[in-house]
Protein backbone atom coordinates (compact mmCIF):
# COMPACT_ATOMS: atom_id res chain seq x y z
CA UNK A 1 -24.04 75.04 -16.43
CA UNK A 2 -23.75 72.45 -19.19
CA UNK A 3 -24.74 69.36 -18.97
CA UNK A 4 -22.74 66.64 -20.05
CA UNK A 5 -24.32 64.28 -22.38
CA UNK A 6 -22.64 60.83 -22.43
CA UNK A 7 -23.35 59.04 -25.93
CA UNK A 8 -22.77 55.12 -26.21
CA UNK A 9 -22.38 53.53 -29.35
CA UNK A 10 -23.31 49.68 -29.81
CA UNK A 11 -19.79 48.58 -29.25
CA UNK A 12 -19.12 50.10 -26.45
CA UNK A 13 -22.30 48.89 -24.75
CA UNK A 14 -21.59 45.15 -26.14
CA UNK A 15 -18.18 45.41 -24.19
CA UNK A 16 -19.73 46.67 -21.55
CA UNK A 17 -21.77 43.55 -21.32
CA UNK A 18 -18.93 41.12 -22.02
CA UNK A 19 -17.00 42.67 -18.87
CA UNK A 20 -19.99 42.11 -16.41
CA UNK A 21 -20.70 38.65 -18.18
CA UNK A 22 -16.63 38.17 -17.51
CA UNK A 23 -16.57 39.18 -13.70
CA UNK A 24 -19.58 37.19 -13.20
CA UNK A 25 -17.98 34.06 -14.62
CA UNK A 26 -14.82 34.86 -12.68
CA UNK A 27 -16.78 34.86 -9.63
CA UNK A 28 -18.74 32.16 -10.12
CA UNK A 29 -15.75 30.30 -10.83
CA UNK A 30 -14.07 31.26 -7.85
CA UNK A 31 -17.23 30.54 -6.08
CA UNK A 32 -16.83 26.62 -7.54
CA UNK A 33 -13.22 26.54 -6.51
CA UNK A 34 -13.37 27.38 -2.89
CA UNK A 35 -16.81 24.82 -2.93
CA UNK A 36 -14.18 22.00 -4.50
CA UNK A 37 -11.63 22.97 -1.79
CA UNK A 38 -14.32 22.84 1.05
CA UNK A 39 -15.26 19.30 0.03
CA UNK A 40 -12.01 17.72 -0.46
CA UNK A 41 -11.08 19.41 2.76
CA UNK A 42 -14.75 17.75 4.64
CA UNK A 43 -13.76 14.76 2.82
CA UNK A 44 -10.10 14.36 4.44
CA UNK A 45 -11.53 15.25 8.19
CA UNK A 46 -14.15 12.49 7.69
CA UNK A 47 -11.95 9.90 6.56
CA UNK A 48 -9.03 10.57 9.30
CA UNK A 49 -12.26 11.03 11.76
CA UNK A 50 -13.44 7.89 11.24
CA UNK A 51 -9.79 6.24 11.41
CA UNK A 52 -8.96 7.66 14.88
CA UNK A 53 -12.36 6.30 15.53
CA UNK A 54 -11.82 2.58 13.98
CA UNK A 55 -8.00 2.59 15.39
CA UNK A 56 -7.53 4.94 18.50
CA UNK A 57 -11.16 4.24 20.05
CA UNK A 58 -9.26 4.39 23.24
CA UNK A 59 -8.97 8.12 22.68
CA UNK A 60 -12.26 8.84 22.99
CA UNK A 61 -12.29 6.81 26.36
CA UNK A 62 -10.93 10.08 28.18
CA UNK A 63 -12.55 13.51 29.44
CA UNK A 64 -10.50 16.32 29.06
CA UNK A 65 -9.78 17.03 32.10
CA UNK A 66 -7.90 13.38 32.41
CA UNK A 67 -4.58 14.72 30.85
């Protein structure tokens, strides 16, 4: 059987490199974006949490079972 010999030359390696150094980027970005999302989402429920707190306190006055 012959064995197949794979020979890379320096180009091919350095674009190699740049498309793992690429996808890692992507997903790091990707990583940052959903992070951004998550706190602007956190963010929102905190405020509005706090509202209902400050203006509906009455709310909070009732068990579940009450309705």
């Amino acid at each position: 059987m012959k064995e197949q010999i794979i020979y890379k030359n320096k180009q091919l390696e350095d674009a190699e490199e740049q498309l793992k150094r690429a996808q890692a980027n992507l997903t790091e970005a990707k990583r940052r974006q959903s992070a951004d999302k998550r706190k602007a989402e956190n963010h929102h429920k905190y405020i509005m949490g706090g509202l209902c707190v400050k203006y509906l306190d009455d709310a909070y006055l009732y068990e579940e079972g009450d309705f």
